[in-house]
C-alpha atoms as a PDB file:
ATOM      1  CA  UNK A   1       4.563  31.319-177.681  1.00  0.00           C
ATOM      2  CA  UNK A   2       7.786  30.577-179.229  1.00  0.00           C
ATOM      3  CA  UNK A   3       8.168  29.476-182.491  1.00  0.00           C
ATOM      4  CA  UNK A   4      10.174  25.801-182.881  1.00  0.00           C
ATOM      5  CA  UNK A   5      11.686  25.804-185.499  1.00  0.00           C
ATOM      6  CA  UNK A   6      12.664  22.188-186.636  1.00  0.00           C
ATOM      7  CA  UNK A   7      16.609  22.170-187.737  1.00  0.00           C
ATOM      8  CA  UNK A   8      16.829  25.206-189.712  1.00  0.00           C
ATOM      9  CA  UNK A   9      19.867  23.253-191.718  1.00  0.00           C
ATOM     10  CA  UNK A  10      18.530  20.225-192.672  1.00  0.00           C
ATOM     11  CA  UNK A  11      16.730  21.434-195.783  1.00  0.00           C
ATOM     12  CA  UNK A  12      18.804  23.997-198.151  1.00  0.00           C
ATOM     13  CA  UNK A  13      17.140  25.328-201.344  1.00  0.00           C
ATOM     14  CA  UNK A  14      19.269  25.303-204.475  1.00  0.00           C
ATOM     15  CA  UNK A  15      19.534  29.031-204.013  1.00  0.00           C
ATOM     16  CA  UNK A  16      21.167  28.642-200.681  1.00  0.00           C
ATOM     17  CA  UNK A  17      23.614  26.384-201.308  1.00  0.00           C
ATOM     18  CA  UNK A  18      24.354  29.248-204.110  1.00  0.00           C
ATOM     19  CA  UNK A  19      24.313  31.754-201.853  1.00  0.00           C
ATOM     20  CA  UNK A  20      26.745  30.133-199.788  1.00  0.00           C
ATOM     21  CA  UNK A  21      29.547  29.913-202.677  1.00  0.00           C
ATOM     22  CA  UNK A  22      28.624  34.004-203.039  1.00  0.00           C
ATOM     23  CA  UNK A  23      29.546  34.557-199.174  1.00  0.00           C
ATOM     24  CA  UNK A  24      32.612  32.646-199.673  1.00  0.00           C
ATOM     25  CA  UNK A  25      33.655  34.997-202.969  1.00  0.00           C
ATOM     26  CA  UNK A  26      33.546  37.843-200.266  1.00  0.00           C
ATOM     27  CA  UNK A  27      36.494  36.017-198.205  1.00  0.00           C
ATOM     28  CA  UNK A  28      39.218  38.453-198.775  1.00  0.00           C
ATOM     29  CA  UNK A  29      37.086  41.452-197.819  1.00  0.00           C
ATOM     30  CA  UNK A  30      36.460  40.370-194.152  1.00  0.00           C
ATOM     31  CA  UNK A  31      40.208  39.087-193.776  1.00  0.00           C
ATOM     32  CA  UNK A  32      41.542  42.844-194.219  1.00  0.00           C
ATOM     33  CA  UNK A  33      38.500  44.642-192.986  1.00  0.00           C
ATOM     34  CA  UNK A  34      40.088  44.830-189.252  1.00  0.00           C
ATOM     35  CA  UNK A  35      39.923  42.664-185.620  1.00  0.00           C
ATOM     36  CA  UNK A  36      36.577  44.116-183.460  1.00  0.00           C
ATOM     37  CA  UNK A  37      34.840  41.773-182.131  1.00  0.00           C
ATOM     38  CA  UNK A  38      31.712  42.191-183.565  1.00  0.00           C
ATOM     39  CA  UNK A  39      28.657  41.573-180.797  1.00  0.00           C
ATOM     40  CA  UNK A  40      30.744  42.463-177.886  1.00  0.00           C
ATOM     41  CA  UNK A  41      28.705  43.893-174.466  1.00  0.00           C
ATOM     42  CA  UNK A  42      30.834  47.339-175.399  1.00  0.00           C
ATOM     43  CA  UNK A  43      28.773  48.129-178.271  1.00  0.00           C
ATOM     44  CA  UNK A  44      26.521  50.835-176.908  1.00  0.00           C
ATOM     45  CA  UNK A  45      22.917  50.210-178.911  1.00  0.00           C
ATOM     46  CA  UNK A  46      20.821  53.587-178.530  1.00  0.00           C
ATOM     47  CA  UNK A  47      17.855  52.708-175.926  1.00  0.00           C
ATOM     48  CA  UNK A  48      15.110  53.794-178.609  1.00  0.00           C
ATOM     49  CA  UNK A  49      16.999  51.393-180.987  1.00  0.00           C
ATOM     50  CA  UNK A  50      16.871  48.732-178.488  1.00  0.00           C
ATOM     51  CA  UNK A  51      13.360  49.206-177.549  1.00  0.00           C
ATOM     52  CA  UNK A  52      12.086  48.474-181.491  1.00  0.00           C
ATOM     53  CA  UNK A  53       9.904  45.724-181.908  1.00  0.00           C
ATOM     54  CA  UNK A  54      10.646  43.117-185.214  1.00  0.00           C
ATOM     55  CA  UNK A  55       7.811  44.422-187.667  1.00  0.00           C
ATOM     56  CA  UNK A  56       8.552  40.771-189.783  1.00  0.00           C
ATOM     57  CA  UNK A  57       6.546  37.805-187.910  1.00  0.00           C
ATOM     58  CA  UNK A  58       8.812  35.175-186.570  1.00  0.00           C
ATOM     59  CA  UNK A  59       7.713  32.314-188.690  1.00  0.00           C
ATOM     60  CA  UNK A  60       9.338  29.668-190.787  1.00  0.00           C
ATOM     61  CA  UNK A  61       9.089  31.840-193.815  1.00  0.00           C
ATOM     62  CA  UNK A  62      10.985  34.641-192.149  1.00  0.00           C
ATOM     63  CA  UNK A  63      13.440  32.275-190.642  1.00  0.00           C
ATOM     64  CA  UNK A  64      14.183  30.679-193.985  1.00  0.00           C
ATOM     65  CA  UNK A  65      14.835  33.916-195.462  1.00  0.00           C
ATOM     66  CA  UNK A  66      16.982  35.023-192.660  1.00  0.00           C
ATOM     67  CA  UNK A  67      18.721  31.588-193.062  1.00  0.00           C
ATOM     68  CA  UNK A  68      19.796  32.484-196.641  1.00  0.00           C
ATOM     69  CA  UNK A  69      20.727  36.215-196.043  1.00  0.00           C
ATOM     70  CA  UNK A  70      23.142  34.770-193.001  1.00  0.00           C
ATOM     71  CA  UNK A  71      24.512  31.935-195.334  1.00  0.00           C
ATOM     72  CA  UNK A  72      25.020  35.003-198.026  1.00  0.00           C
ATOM     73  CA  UNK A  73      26.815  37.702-195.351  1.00  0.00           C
ATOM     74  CA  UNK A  74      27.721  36.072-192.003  1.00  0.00           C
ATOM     75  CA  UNK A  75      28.214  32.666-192.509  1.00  0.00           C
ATOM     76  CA  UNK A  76      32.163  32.806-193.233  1.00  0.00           C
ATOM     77  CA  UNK A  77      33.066  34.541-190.229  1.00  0.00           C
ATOM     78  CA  UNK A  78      30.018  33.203-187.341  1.00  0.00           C
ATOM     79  CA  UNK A  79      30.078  29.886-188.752  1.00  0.00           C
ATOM     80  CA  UNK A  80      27.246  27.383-189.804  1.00  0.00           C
ATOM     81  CA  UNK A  81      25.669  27.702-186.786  1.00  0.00           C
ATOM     82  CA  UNK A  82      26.572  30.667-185.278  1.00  0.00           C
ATOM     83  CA  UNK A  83      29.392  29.905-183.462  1.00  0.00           C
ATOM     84  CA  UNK A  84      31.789  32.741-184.114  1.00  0.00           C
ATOM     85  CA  UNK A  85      33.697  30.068-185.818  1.00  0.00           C
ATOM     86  CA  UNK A  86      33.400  30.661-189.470  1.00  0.00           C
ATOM     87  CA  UNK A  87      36.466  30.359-191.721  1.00  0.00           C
ATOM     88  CA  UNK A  88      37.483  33.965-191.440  1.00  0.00           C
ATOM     89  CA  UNK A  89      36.574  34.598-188.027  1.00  0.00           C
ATOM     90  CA  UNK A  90      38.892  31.584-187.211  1.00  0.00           C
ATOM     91  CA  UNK A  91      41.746  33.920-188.718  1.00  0.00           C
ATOM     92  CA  UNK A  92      40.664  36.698-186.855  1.00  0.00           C
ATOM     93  CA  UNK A  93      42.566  38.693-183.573  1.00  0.00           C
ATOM     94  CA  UNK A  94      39.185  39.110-181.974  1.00  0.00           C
ATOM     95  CA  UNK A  95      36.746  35.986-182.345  1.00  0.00           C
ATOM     96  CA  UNK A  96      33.446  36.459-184.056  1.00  0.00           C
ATOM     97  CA  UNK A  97      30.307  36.593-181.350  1.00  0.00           C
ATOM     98  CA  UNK A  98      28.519  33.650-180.436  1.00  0.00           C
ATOM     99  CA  UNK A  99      25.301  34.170-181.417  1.00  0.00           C
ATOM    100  CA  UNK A 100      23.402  30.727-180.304  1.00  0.00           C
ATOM    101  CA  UNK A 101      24.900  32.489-176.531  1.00  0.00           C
ATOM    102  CA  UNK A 102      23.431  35.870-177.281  1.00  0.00           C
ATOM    103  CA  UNK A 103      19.756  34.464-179.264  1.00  0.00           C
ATOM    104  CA  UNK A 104      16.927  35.380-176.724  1.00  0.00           C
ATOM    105  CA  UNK A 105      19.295  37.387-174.469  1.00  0.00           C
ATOM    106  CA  UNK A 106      19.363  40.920-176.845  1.00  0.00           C
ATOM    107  CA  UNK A 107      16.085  42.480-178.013  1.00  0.00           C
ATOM    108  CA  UNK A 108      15.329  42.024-181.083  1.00  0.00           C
ATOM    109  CA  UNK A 109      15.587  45.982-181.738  1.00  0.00           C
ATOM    110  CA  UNK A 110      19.428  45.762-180.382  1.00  0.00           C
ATOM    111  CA  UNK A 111      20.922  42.589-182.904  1.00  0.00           C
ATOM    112  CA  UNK A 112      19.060  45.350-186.065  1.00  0.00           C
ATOM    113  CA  UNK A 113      20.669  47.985-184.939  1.00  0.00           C
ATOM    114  CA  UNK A 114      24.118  45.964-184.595  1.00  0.00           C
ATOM    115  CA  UNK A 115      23.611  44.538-188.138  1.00  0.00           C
ATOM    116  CA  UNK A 116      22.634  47.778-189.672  1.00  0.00           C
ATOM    117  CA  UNK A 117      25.468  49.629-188.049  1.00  0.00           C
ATOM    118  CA  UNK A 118      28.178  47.128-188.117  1.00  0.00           C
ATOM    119  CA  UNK A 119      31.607  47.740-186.765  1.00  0.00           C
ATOM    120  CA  UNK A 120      35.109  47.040-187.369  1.00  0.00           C
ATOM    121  CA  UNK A 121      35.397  43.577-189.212  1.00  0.00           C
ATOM    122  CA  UNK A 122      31.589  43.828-189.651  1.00  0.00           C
ATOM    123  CA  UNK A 123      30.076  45.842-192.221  1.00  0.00           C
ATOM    124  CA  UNK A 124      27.117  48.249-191.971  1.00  0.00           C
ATOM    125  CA  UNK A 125      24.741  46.207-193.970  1.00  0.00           C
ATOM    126  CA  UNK A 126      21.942  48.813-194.317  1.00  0.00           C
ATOM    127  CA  UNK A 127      24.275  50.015-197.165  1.00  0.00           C
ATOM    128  CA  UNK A 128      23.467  46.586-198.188  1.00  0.00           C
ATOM    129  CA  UNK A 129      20.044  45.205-196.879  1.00  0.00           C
ATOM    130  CA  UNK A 130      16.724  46.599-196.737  1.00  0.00           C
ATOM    131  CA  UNK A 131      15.276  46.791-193.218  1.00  0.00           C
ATOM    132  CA  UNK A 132      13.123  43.635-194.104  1.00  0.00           C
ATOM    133  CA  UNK A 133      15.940  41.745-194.657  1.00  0.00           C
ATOM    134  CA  UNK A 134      17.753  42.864-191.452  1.00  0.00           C
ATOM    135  CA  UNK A 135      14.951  41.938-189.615  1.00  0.00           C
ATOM    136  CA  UNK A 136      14.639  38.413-190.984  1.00  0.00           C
ATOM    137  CA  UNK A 137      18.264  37.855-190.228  1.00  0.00           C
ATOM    138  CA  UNK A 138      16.846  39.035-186.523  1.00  0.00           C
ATOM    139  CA  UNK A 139      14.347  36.116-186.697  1.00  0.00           C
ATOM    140  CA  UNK A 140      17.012  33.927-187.660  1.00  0.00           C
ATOM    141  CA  UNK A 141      19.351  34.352-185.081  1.00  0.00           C
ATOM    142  CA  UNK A 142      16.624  34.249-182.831  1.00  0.00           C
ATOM    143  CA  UNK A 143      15.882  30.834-183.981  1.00  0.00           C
ATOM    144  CA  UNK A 144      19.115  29.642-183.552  1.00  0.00           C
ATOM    145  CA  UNK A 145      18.632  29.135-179.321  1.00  0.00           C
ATOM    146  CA  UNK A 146      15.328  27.011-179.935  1.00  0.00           C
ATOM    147  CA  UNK A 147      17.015  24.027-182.097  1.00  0.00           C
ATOM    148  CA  UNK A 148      20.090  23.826-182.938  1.00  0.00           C
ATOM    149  CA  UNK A 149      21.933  24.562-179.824  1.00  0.00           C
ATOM    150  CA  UNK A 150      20.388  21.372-178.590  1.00  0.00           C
ATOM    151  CA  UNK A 151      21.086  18.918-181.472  1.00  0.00           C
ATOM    152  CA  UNK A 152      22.325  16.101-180.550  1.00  0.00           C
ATOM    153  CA  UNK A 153      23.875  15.154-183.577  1.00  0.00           C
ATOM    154  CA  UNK A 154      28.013  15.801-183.413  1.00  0.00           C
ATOM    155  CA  UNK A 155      29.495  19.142-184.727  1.00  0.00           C
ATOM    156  CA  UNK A 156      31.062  17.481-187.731  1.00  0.00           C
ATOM    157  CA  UNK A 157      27.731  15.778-188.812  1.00  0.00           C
ATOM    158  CA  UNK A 158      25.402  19.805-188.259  1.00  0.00           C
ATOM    159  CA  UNK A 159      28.666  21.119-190.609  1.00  0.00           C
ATOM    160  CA  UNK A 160      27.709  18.230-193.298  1.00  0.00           C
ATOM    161  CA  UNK A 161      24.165  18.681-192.445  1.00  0.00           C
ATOM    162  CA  UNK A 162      24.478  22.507-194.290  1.00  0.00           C
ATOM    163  CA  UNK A 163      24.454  20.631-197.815  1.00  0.00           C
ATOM    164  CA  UNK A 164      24.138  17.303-197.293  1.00  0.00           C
ATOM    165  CA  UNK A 165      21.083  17.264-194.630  1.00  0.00           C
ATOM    166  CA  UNK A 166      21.199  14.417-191.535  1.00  0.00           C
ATOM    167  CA  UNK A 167      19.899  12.296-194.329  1.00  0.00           C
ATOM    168  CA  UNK A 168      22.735  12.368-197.155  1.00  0.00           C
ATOM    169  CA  UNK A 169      20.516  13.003-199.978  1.00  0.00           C
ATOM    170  CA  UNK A 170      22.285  16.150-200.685  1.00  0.00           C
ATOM    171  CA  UNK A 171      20.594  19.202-201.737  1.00  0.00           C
ATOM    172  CA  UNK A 172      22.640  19.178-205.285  1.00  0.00           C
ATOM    173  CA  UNK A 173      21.589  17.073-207.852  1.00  0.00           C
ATOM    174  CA  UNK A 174      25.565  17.107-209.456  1.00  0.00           C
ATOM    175  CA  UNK A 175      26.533  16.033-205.504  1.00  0.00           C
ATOM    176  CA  UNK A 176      26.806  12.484-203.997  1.00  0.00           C
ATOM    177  CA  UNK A 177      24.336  10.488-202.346  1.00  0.00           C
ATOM    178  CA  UNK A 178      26.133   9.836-199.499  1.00  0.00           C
ATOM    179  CA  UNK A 179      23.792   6.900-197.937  1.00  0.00           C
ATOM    180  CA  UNK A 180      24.931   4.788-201.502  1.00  0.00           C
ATOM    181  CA  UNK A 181      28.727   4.927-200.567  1.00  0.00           C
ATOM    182  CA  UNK A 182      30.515   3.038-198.197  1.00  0.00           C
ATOM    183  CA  UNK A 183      32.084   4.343-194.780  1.00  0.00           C
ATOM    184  CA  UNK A 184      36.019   3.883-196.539  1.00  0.00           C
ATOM    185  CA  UNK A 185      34.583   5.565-199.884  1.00  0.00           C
ATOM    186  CA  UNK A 186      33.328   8.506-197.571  1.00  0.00           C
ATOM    187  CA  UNK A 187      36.634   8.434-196.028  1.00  0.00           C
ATOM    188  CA  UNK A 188      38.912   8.718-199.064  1.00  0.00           C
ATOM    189  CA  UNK A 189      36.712  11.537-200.741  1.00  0.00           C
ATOM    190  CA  UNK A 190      36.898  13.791-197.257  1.00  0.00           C
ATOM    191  CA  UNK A 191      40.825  13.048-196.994  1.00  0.00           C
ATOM    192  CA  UNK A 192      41.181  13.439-200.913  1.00  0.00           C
ATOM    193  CA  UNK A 193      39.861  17.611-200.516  1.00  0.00           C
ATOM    194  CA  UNK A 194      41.017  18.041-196.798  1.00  0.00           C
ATOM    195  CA  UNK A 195      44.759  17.166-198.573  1.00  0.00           C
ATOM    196  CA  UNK A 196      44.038  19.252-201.754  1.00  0.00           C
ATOM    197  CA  UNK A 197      44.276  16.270-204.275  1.00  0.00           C
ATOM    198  CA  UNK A 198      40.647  16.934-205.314  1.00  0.00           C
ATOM    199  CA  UNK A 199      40.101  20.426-206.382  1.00  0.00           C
ATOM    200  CA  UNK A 200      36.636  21.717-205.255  1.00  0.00           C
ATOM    201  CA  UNK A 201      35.764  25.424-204.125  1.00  0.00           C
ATOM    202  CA  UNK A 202      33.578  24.182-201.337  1.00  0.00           C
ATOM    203  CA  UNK A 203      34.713  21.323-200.030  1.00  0.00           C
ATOM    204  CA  UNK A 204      38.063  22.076-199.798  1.00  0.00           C
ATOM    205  CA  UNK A 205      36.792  25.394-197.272  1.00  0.00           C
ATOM    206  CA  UNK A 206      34.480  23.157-195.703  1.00  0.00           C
ATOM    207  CA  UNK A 207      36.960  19.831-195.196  1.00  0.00           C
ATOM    208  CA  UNK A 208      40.588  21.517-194.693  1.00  0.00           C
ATOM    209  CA  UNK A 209      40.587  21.105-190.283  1.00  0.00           C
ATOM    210  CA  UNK A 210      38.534  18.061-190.042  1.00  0.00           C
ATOM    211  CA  UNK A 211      40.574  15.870-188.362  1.00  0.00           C
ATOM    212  CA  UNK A 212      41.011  12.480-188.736  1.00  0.00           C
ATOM    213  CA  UNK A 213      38.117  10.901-186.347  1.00  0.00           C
ATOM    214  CA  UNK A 214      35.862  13.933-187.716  1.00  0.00           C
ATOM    215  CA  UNK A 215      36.272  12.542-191.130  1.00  0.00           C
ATOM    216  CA  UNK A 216      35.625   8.428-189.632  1.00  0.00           C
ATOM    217  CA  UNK A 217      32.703   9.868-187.645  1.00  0.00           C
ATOM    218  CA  UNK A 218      30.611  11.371-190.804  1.00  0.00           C
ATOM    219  CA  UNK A 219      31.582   8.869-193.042  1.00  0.00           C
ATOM    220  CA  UNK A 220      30.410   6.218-189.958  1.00  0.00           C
ATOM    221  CA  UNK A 221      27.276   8.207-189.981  1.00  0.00           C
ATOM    222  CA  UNK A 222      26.059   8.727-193.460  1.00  0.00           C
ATOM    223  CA  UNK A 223      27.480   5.312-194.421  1.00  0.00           C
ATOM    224  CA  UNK A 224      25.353   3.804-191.899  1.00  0.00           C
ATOM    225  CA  UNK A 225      21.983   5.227-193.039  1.00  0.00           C
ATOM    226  CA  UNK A 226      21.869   3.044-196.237  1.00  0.00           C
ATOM    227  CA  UNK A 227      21.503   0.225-193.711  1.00  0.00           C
ATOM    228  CA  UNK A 228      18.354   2.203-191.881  1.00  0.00           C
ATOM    229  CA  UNK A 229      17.024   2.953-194.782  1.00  0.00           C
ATOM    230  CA  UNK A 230      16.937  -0.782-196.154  1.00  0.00           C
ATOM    231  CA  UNK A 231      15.063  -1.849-193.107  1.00  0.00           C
END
């Protein structure tokens, strides 16, 4: 029976969202690390490799902790949700995988092996991560077919959803409440750090190719729940 698990990105810890600044410290070391595209078909996974079982049950605690090791290491070039759209894989000859198109299509024993190994752009990360954690990243790419490939909430709104969760109350207490703003003060903030005007580390990765309806739509959104919420 497969796991649900409810919108892995709505709720972010404190340590996640730090975890997230660390992975985007580690920019310049995937931009000159080389162009393979990482989960291609050619990689050739040994059968005994692919034939492994994940030792770590597939639960919410092993998601979660595969949801902070892939904000910490993969996040920046596969995206927030897997996409193979990431800042640096955007810059990249070869694109990234798509992971929410391979979740539930490799076995389990195949995506370890792929993140242990690594190739080209990707590093080996058992120089980096002990087999438990390799194997919660597993369960977290696994999870990534049962939720969030079906949101229906618009790609701009899942990218603010990584801090700010589909409710606004945002994860960091020094961050805005976005609910208690209006749509135009929502607006000015996300055109203020797409243009560079306001100087902040993550914003400014997160906001610089929203275009001009992205920015209307979220601030339409997260404006609007103040409203909901006072009814």
């Amino acid at each position: 029976m497969v796991l649900k698990i409810i919108r892995p990105f709505i709720k972010i810890s404190r340590l996640h969202v730090r975890l997230v600044l660390i992975g985007f410290l580690s920019l310049p070391f995937a931009l000159f690390a080389g162009g393979d595209v990482t989960f291609s078909e050619s990689w050739q996974v040994p059968e005994e490799a692919q034939a492994r079982n994940n030792p770590i049950r597939y639960d919410v605690a092993s998601v979660e902790e595969g949801k902070l090791l892939f904000a910490q290491h993969c996040l920046q070039c596969h995206g927030y949700w897997g996409e193979g759209n990431g800042i640096v894989g955007l810059t990249m000859d070869g694109r990234p995988a798509n992971l929410l198109r391979l979740a539930g299509k490799q076995s389990p024993g195949a995506f370890a092996w792929k993140i242990a190994q690594g190739r080209g752009a990707m590093p080996a990360y058992r120089n980096s991560l002990s087999e438990d954690e390799i194997w919660h990243l597993v369960n977290f790419v696994e999870s990534l077919e049962n939720e969030i490939g079906s949101a229906d909430e618009p790609i701009v709104i899942r990218r603010c959803a990584l801090c700010h969760g589909l409710t606004g109350e945002s994860v960091y207490e020094t961050w805005p409440n976005l609910p208690s703003m209006t749509e135009m003060e929502i607006v000015a903030k996300l055109r203020a750090h797409r243009s560079g005007a306001v100087v902040d580390s993550t914003m400014g990765k997160v906001s610089f190719d929203l275009s001009d309806d992205e920015i209307k739509e979220a601030a339409r959104y997260y404006s609007s729940l103040k409203r909901t919420q006072d009814h």
